[in-house]
Protein backbone atom coordinates (compact mmCIF):
# COMPACT_ATOMS: atom_id res chain seq x y z
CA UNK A 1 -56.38 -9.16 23.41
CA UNK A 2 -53.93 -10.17 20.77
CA UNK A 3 -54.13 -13.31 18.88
CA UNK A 4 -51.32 -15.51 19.40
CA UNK A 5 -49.43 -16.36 16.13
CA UNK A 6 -46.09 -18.08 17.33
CA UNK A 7 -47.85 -21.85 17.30
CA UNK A 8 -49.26 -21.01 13.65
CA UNK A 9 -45.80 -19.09 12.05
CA UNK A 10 -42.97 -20.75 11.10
CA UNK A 11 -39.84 -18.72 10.17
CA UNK A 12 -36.85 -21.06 7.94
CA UNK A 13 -34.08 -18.21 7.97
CA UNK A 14 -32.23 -20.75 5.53
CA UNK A 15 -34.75 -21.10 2.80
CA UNK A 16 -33.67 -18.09 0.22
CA UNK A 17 -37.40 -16.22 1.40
CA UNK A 18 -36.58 -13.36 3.06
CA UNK A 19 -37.97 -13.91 7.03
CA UNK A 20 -40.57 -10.70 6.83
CA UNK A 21 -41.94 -12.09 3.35
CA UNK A 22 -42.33 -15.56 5.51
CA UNK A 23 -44.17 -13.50 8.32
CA UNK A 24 -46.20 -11.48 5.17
CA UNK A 25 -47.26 -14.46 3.38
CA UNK A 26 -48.26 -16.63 6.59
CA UNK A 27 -50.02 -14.19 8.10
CA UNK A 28 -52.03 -13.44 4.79
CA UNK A 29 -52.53 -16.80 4.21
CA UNK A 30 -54.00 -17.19 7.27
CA UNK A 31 -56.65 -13.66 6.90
CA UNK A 32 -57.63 -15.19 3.08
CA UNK A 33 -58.72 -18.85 4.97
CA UNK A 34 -60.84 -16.87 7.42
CA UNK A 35 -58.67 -18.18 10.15
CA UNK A 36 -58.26 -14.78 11.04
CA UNK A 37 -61.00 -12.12 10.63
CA UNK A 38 -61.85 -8.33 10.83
CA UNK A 39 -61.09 -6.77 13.93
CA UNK A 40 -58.89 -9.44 15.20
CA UNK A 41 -55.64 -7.67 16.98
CA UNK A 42 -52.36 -8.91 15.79
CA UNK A 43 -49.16 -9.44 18.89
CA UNK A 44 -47.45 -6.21 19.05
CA UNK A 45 -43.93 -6.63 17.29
CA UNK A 46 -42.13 -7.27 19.63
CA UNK A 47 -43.97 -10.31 21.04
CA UNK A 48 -44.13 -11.78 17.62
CA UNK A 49 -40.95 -11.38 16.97
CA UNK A 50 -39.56 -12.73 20.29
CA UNK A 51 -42.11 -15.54 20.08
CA UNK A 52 -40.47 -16.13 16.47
CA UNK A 53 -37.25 -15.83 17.67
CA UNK A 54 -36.36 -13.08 14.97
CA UNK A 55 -35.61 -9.27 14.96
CA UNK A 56 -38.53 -6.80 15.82
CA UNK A 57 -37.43 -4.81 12.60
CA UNK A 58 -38.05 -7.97 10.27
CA UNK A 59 -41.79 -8.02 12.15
CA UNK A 60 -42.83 -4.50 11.83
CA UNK A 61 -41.59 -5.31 7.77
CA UNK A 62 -44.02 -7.79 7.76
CA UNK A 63 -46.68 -5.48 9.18
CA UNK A 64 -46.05 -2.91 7.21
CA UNK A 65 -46.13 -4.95 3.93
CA UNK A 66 -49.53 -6.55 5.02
CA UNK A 67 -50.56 -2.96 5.34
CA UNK A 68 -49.51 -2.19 1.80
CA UNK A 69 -51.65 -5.36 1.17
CA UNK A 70 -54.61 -4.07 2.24
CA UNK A 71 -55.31 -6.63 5.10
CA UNK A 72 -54.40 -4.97 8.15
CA UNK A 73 -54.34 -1.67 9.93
CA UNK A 74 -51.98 -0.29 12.28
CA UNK A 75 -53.48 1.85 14.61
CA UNK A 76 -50.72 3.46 16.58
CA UNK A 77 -50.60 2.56 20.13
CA UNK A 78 -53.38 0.98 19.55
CA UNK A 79 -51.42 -2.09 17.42
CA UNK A 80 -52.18 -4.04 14.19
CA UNK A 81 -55.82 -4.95 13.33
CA UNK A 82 -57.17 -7.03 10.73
CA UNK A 83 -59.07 -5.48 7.96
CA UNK A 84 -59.89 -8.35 6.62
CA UNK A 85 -60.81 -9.38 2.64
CA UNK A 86 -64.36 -8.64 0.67
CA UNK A 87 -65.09 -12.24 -0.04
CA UNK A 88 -63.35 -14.07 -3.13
CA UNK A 89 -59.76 -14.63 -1.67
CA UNK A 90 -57.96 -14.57 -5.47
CA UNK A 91 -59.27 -11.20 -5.52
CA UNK A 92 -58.07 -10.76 -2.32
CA UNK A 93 -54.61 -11.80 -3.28
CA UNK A 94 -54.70 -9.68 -6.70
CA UNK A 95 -55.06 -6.74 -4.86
CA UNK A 96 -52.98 -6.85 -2.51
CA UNK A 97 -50.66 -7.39 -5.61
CA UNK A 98 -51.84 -4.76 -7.08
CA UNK A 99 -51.33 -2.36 -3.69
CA UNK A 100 -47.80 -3.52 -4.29
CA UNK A 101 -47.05 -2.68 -7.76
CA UNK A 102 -48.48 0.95 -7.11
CA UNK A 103 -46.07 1.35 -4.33
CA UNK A 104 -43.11 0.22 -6.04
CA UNK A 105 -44.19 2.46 -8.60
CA UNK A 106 -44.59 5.61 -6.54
CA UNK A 107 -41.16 4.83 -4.90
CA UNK A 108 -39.57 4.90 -8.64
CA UNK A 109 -42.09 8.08 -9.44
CA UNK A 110 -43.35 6.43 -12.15
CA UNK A 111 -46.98 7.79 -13.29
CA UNK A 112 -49.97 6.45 -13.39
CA UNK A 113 -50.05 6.34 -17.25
CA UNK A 114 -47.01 4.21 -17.53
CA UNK A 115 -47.75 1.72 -14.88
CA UNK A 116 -51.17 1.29 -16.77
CA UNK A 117 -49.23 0.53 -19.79
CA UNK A 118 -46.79 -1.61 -18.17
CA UNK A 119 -50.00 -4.03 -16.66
CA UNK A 120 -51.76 -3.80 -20.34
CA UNK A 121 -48.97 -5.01 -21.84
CA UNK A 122 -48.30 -7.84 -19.35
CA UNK A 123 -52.30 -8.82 -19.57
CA UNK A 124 -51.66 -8.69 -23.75
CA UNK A 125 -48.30 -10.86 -23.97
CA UNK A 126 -49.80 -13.88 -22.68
C-alpha cells in the first residue's frame, strides 16, 4: 500500500519554483526527516498528481529527479519505493547534489576530468 502524500504536499504554481522541483524537494525533505523510510511505496503518478491537482507529467518529473537523487526507486509496475538515506541527512542532500551535477554533465558529454576540475575549483574559490 502506497503512502498517502496529498495532506503532506503542497504545490504554489505561482511561486517562480517550478511545480515538479516543489514535489522533488517536499518529498525529499520528507525521506531526510525519517518521515518516510526504506521500502515505503510512493502513490503511483497519477494519484499524486490528481490528489495535487497537477499534471501526471510534472509528477513522474518529480519521481524521476528523486531517482537521480538517489532516494527512491522505480520499480516498473511495481511503482516508486523509497531507498532511503545512510544516516547524516547533509550528506544525504550533497549527494543527491552531486547525482545531479553528474547528470547534467553526461547530458552536455562533458568528462569526468573536467567536471572534477570544475568542483575543485568551486571547493578552492571560496
Amino acid at each position: 500500500m502506497a503512502v498517502d502524500l496529498t495532506a503532506q504536499l503542497t504545490v504554489d504554481v505561482g511561486n517562480g519554483t517550478p511545480p515538479y522541483e516543489q514535489v522533488r524537494a517536499q518529498v525529499a525533505d520528507l525521506v531526510h526527516a525519517g518521515a518516510l523510510v526504506e521500502g515505503d511505496k510512493l502513490p503511483p503518478v497519477r494519484v499524486l498528481a490528481a490528489g495535487l491537482g497537477i499534471a501526471a507529467g510534472t509528477v513522474a518529473r518529480a519521481y524521476a529527479e528523486l531517482e537521480t537523487d538517489g532516494l527512491v526507486e522505480g520499480r516498473g509496475r511495481a511503482g516508486t519505493v523509497v531507498t532511503g538515506v545512510d544516516g547524516d541527512p547533509a550528506r544525504a542532500r550533497l549527494r543527491a547534489a552531486a547525482n545531479r551535477l553528474v547528470t547534467a554533465a553526461r547530458a552536455d558529454d562533458l568528462d569526468d576530468a573536467t567536471v572534477l576540475a570544475v568542483v575543485h575549483d568551486a571547493l578552492t574559490a571560496r
